[in-house]
Structure formats: structure tokens, C-alpha cells
Protein backbone atom coordinates (compact mmCIF):
# COMPACT_ATOMS: atom_id res chain seq x y z
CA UNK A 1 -14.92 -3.88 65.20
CA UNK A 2 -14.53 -7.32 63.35
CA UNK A 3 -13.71 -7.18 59.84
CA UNK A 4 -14.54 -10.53 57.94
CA UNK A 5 -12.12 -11.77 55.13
CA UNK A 6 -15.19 -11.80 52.71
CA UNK A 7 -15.20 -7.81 53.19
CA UNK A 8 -11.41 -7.30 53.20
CA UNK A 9 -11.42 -9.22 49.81
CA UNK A 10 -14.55 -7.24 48.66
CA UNK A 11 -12.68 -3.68 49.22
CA UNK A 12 -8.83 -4.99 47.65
CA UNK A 13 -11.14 -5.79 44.75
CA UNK A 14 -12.50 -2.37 44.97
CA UNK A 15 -9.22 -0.64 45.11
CA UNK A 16 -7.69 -2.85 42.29
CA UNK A 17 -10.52 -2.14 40.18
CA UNK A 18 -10.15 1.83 40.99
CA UNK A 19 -6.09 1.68 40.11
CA UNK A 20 -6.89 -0.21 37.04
CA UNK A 21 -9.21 2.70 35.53
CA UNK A 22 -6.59 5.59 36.65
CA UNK A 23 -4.17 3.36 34.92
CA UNK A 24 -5.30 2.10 31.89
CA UNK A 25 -3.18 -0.64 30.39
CA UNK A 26 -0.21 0.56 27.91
CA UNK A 27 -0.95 -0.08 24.44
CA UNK A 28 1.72 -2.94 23.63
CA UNK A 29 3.33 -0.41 20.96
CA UNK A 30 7.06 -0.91 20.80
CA UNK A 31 10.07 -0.83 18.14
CA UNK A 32 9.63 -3.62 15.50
CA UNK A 33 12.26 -2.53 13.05
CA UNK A 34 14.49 0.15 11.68
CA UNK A 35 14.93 0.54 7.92
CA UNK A 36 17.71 2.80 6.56
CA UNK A 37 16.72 4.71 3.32
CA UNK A 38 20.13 6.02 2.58
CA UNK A 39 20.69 9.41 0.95
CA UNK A 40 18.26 10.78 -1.60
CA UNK A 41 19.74 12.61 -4.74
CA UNK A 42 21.19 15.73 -4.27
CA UNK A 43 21.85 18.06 -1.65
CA UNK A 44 20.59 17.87 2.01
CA UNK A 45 18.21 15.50 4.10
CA UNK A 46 14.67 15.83 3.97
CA UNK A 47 11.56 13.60 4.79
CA UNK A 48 7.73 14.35 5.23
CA UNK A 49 4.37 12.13 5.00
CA UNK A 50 4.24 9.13 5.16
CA UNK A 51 1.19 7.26 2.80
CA UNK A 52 0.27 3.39 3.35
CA UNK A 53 -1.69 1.47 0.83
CA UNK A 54 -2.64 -1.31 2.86
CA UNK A 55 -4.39 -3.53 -0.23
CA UNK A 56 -0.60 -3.15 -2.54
CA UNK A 57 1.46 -3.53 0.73
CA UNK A 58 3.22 -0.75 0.01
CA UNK A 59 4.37 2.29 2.27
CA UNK A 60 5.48 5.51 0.07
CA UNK A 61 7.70 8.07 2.06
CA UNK A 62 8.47 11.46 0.87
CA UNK A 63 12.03 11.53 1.29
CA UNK A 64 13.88 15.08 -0.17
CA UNK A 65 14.45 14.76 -3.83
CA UNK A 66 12.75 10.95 -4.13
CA UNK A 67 10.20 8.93 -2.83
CA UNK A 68 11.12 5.74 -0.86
CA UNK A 69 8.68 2.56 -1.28
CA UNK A 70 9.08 -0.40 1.16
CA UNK A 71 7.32 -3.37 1.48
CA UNK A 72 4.55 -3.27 4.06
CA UNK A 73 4.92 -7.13 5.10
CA UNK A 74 8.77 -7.68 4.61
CA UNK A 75 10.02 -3.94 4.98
CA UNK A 76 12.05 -4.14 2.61
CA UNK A 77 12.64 -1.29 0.19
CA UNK A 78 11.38 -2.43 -3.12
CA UNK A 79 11.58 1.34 -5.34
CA UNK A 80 12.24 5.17 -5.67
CA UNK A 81 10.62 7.51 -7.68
CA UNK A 82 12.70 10.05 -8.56
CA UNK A 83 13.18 13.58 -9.62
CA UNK A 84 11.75 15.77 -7.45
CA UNK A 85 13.27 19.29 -5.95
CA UNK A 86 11.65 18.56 -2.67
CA UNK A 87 8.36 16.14 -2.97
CA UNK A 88 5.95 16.51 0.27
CA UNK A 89 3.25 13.62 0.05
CA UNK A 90 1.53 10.94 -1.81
CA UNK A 91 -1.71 10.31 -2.76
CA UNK A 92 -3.35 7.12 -4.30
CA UNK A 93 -6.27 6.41 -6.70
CA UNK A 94 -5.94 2.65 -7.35
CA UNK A 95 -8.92 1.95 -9.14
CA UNK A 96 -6.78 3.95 -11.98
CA UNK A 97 -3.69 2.81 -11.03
CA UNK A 98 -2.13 6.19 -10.66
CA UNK A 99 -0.34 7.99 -7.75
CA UNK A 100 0.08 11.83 -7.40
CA UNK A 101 3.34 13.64 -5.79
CA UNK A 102 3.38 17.13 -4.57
CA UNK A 103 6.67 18.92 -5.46
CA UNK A 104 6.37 21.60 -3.04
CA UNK A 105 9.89 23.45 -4.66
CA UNK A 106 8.76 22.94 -8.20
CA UNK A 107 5.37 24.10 -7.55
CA UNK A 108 4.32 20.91 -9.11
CA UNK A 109 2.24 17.21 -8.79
CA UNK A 110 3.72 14.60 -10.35
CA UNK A 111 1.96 11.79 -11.71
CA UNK A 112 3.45 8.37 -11.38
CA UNK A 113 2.54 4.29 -12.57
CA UNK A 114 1.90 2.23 -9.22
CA UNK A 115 2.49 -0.49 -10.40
CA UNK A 116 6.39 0.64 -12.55
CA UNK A 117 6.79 3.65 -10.11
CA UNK A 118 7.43 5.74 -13.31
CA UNK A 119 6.61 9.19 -13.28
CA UNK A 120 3.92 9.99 -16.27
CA UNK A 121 2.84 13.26 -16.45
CA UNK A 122 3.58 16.74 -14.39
CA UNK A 123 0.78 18.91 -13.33
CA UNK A 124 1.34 22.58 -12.44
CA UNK A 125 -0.24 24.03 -9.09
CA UNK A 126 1.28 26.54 -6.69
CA UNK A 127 3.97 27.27 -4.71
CA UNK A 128 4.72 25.12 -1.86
CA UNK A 129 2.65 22.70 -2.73
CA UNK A 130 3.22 20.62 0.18
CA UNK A 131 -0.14 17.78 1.46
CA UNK A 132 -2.13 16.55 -0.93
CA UNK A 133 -5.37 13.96 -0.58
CA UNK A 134 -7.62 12.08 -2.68
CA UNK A 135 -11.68 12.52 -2.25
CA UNK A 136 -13.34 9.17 -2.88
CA UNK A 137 -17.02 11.02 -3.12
CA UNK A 138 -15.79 13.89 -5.47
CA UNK A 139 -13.05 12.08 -7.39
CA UNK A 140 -10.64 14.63 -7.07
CA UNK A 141 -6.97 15.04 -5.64
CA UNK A 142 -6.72 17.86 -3.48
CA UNK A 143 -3.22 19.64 -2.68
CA UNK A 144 -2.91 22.11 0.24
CA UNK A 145 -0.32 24.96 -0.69
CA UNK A 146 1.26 26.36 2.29
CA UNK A 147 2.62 29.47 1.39
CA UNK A 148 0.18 29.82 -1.53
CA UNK A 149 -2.47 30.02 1.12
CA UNK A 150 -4.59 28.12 -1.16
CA UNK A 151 -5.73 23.98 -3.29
CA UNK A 152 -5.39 23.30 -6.17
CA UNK A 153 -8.20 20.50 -7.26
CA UNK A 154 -6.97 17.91 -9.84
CA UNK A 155 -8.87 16.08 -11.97
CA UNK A 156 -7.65 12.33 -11.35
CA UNK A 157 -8.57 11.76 -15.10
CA UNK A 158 -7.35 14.49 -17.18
CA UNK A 159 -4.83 15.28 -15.04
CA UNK A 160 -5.30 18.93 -14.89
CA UNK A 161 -6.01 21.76 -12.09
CA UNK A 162 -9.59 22.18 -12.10
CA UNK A 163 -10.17 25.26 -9.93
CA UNK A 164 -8.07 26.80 -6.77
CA UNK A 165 -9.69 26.95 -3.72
CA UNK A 166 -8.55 30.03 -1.44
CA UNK A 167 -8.11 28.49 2.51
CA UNK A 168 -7.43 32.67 3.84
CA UNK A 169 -4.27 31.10 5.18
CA UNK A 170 -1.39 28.96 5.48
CA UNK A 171 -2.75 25.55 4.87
CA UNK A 172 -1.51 22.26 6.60
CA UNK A 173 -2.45 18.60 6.61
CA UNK A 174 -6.41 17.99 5.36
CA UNK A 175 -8.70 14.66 6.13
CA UNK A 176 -11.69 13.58 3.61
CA UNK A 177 -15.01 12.15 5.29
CA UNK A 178 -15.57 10.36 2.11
CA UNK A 179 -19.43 11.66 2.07
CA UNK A 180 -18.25 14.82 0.25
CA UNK A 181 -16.36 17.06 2.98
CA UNK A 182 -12.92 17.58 3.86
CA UNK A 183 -11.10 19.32 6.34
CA UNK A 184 -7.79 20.89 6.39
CA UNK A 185 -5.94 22.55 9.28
CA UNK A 186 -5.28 26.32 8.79
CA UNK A 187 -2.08 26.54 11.15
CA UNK A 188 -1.81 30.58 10.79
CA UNK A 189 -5.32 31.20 11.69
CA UNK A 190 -5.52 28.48 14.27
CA UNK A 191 -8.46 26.91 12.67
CA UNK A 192 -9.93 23.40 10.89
CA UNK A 193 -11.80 24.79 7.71
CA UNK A 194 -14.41 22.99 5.97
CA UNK A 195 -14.40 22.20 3.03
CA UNK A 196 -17.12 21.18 0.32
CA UNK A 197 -15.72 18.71 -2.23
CA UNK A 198 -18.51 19.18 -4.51
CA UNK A 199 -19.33 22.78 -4.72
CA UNK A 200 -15.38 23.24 -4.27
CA UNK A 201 -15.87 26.39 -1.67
CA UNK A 202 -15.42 26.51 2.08
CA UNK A 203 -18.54 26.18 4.48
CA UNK A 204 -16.76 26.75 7.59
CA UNK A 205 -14.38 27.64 9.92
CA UNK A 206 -13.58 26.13 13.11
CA UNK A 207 -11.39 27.43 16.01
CA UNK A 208 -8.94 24.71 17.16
CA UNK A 209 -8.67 26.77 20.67
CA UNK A 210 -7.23 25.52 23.27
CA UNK A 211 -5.07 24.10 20.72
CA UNK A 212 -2.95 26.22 18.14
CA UNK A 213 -0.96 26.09 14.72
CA UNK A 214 -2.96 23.14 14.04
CA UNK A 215 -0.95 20.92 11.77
CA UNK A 216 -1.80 17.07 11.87
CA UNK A 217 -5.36 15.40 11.56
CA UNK A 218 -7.47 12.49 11.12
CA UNK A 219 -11.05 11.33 11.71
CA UNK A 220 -13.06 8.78 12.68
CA UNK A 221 -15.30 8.83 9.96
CA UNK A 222 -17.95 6.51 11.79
CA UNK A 223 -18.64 8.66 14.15
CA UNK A 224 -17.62 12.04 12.71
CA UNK A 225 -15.02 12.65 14.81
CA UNK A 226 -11.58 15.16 13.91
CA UNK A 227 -8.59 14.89 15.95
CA UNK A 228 -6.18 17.74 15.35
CA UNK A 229 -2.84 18.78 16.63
CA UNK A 230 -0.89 21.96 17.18
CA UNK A 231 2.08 23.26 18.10
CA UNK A 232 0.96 26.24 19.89
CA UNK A 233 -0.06 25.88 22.26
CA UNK A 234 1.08 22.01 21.49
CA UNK A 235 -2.54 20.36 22.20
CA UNK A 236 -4.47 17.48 20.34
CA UNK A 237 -8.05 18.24 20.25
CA UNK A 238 -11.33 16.22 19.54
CA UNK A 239 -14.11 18.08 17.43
CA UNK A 240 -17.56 17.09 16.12
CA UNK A 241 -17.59 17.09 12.42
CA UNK A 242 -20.51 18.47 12.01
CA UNK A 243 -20.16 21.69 13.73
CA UNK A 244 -16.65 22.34 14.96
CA UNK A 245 -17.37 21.95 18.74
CA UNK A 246 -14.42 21.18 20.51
CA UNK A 247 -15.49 17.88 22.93
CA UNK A 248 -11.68 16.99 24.31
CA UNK A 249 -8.16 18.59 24.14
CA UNK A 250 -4.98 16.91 25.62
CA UNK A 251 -1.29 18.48 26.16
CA UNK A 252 0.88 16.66 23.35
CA UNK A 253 4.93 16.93 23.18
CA UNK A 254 6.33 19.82 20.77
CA UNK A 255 6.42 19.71 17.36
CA UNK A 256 3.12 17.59 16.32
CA UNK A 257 3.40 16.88 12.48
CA UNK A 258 1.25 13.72 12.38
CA UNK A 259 -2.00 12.27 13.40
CA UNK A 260 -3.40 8.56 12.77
CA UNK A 261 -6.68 6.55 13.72
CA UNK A 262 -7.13 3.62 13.73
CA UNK A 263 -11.02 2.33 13.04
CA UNK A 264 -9.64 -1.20 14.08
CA UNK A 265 -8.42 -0.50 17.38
CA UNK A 266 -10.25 2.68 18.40
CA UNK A 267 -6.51 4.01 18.85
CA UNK A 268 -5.42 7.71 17.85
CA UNK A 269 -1.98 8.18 17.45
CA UNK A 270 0.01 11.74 17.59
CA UNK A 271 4.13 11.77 16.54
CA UNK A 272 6.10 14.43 17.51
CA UNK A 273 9.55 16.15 16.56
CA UNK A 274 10.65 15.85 20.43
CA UNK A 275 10.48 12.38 19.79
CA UNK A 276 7.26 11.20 21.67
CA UNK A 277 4.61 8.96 20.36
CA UNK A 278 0.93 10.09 22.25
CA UNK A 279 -1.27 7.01 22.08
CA UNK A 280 -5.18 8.11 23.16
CA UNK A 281 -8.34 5.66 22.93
CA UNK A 282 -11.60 6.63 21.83
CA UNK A 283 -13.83 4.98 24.62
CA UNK A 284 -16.49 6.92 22.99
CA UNK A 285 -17.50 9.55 20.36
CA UNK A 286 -17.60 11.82 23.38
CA UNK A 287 -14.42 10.42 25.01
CA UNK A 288 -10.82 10.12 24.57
CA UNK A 289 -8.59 8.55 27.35
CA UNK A 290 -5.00 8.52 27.19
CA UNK A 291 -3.09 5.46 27.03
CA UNK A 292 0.86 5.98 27.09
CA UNK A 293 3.47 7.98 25.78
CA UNK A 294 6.05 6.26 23.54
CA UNK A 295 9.95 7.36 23.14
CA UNK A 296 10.73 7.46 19.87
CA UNK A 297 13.86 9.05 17.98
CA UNK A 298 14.46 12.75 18.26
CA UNK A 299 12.97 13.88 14.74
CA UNK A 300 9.79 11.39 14.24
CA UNK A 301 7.18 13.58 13.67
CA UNK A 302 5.68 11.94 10.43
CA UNK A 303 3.65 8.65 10.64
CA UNK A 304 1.45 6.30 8.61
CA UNK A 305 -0.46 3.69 9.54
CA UNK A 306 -1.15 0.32 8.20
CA UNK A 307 -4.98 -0.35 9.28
CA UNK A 308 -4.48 -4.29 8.17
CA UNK A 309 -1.53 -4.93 10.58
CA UNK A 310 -1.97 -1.67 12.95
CA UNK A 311 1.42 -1.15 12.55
CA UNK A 312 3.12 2.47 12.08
CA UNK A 313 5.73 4.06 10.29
CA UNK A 314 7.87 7.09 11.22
CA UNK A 315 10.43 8.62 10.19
CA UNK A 316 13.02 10.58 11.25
CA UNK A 317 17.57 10.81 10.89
CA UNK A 318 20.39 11.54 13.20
CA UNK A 319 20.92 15.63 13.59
CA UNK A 320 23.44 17.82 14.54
CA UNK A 321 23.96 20.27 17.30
CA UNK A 322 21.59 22.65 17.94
CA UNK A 323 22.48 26.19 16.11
CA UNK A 324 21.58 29.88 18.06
CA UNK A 325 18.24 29.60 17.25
CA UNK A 326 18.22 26.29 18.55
CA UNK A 327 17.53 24.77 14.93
CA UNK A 328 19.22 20.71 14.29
CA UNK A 329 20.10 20.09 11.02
CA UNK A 330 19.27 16.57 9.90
CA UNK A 331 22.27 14.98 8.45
CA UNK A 332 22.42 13.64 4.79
CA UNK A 333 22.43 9.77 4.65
CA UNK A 334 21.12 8.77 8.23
CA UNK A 335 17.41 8.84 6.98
CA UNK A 336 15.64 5.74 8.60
CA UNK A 337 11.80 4.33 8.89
CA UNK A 338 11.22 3.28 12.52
CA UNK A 339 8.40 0.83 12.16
CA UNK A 340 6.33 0.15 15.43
CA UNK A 341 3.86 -2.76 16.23
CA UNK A 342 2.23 -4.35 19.22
């Protein structure tokens, strides 16, 4: 049989375009720069979230006994807010010019100036007061207490705990929709619950199966769309918004801590503790692909993103042997932001 060059070119095409959808193109994400944050007061090392304001420029990371701000353009570090026993994550109400700190050993939110990065006012919650987030639609601050099992809802104005929210479990990392609902992930009953910002009670509770000890989340508020990540098993999962249907879940490295998306990109980022960045795409509201897996730094599990420059921010420090249990201590001093761009 004769085969024409016309069809020979017509199936290379074929195959090309075939490889090119099993392989999808990386994502261009690669080391930018490493800032050192030195050793925070006291005793230990200690980081956690990770909270970008992309209007100030400014990236805020909980770091131990202090809070670290660098400068989202140059990288430079331009503060610390201080005084903290061990201070868990940031949250930002600009329109007041106020910032709120969870303390999670104090049992505590501090209130601090954005613009002098002086603390103002304490507010008592519960202990382990560890995330926190701001709702745009109810106007309150919203702290997730891990140990507690419970929020504590701040009033952004007066400063004081309007009610406590049980979450029947140990609470992790929450998301607002900005319409009025947030969600929070409920790593010891393997669940996203629901959470009404307005009536300040829970309206439901999702399973995050195949996924478990859900810790990190974000959304894609457009199209109502959580993304959450466990640790056991150690899966990232897509779920409807509306009604906790689980659409997509993907194997993710151990030790999940953080998850970002990006509205600007259609990108949804996962850091882990093993030291691997999962990068997915959201082809649709029904679909996530996945694009590449990054090698980070042993440690990196907590992220931020800057949505005006897509770049990200984790953190991590060098650590020692493993112990028995096969536990690394991180070692006092060595703390560093690994910034990555495209």
C-alpha cells in the first residue's frame, strides 16, 4: 500500500497533538528568591501561614514568637510585630486599617496598626487558637481553635468575641465565599463544615472521603468550587460548594498544610512538608488536570499567594535528624521564605 506524505504528516500531527494533552505543559514555576528571617525571640523555631495583601505589598508570616513582614515587590523585610508565645496567622481588614494575630499559646488575638505594625489591643478567645479569617459579607474575623474544637467570632469594630461557634471537632484552615458562607476543614472528623456567617451556626457537613485529616483549602469563588487537602489518606479533593459533592480527588505528597488558587491563572496550588509543590489547573468547574510537581525544601508546607504577580511564598528552615518517632526538629535561626514565580 502507498502512503502519501500528506497522510504521514496528517497522523505525526495526530500523535503530537495526542502527547501534548497526556503531557500538559509545566507551569513555568521555579525558585525566584530565598529570604532569611533570622531567629524570632525566644526559644525554638516555628513558622505557620503565610497572609499576602496584594494592594499594601506586603506578605505577613507567622514566624514563632513574631511576625515577619517583607516587601511583596522588593522582598525585602521591612517589620516584626512582636510579642507573641506562638502566633499562628494573620488576618486583614484594611478598610479599618487593622490586622488581627492569633496567639495560639496565649489563647489570644492580637490586634495590630498596618500601617506602624504596633500591636493595639488583645482579645481573649480559646486555646489553641491557631487560623483565623476575615468575612467580607458578615464583617467579622473568624478564628478556628484547634484543640478548643471550636471559633471564636470577633467583632472587627469593638474588638470583642461575639459568640463561639462549636465545629464538633478539631478545626483546621477555613475559606470565606464572601456571599455569607465559610468553610473550615474539620481534620478529626474528616470533614469540610459549613458554616453560616450570618446566623453564626453550622449548616453542614461534608465528608472529604477519599481524602482525610483535611487541613488546607481554598475556593474558587466564581464558580463555587473548594479544594481541600489531607494528610490521610494525603489527597486534594475538588467539591461543589453548594452541596459537598466530591467532583475530583488527586494523590498529593505527605504532609499538606497549604492550599492556594489563583482566579488569574486558573492554577491551584498544594505545599507539602515532604517538600513538593502540586500544581493542578482548573480546565473547568468540573475538571482539574494536573500540571507538575515542584521540589521544594524539606519543610515548605505553608504558602501564600500574591494574585497581582502570581507569585508564592513558602516557608520552611534547615532540620535535624530524624528522632525514633521519626520527628525533625527545625533548627533556631535557619528560618527562610522561598519565593517562587514563573
Amino acid at each position: 500500500m502507498k502512503i502519501s506524505f500528506g497522510t504521514c504528516l496528517t497522523v505525526a500531527c495526530v500523535l503530537l497533538a495526542v502527547a501534548a494533552l497526556a503531557s500538559p505543559p509545566g507551569s513555568g514555576y521555579h525558585l525566584i528568591k530565598t529570604v532569611p528571617i533570622g531567629a524570632a525571640p525566644g526559644s525554638g523555631e516555628y513558622f505557620d501561614y503565610v497572609t499576602v495583601d496584594p494592594a499594601a505589598r506586603r506578605v505577613y508570616v507567622a514566624h514563632g514568637s513574631e511576625v515577619k513582614v517583607l516587601d511583596a515587590d522588593n522582598f525585602s523585610v521591612v517589620g516584626s510585630i512582636t510579642g507573641f508565645k506562638r502566633c499562628h496567622g494573620v488576618a486583614l481588614v484594611p478598610d479599618l486599617g487593622k490586622g488581627f494575630i492569633t496567639d495560639g499559646d496565649a489563647a489570644q488575638v492580637a490586634v495590630f496598626d498596618i500601617k506602624t505594625l504596633k500591636v493595639t489591643n488583645q482579645i481573649k478567645t480559646q486555646p489553641d487558637t491557631d487560623s483565623i479569617t476575615y468575612d467580607p459579607a458578615s464583617k467579622l474575623i473568624f478564628t478556628f481553635n484547634g484543640d478548643s474544637k471550636n471559633s471564636s467570632v470577633i467583632d472587627r469594630v469593638k474588638e470583642t468575641v461575639v459568640k463561639t461557634i462549636d465545629m464538633g471537632g478539631a478545626v483546621e484552615q477555613p475559606v470565606a465565599d464572601g456571599k455569607g458562607m465559610l468553610y473550615d476543614n474539620n481534620e478529626e472528623t474528616n470533614e469540610v463544615v459549613a458554616v453560616d456567617t450570618h446566623a453564626l451556626t453550622v449548616k453542614a457537613r461534608w465528608p472529604v472521603k477519599p481524602a482525610g485529616e483535611p487541613v488546607a483549602i481554598s475556593m474558587d469563588r466564581e464558580h463555587r468550587r473548594i479544594f481541600s487537602g489531607g494528610r490521610g489518606p494525603a489527597m486534594l479533593v475538588m467539591m461543589d460548594a453548594d452541596n459537598g459533592k466530591v467532583l475530583q480527588s488527586f494523590p498529593i505528597g505527605a504532609g499538606a498544610d497549604a492550599n492556594a488558587y489563583d482566579p488569574g491563572t486558573g492554577f491551584v496550588f498544594t505545599s507539602t512538608r515532604a517538600g513538593t509543590l502540586h500544581i493542578f489547573h482548573e480546565d473547568s468547574p468540573d475538571k482539574l488536570s494536573q500540571i507538575e510537581e515542584v521540589k521544594t525544601e524539606y519543610g515548605a508546607k505553608t504558602m501564600g499567594l500574591d494574585p497581582k504577580t502570581h507569585n508564592l511564598y513558602l516557608v520552611t528552615s534547615d532540620f535535624g535528624p530524624a528522632d525514633p518517632k521519626g520527628k525533625r526538629n527545625a533548627v533556631k535561626g535557619t528560618a527562610r521564605v522561598l519565593i517562587y514565580g514563573r
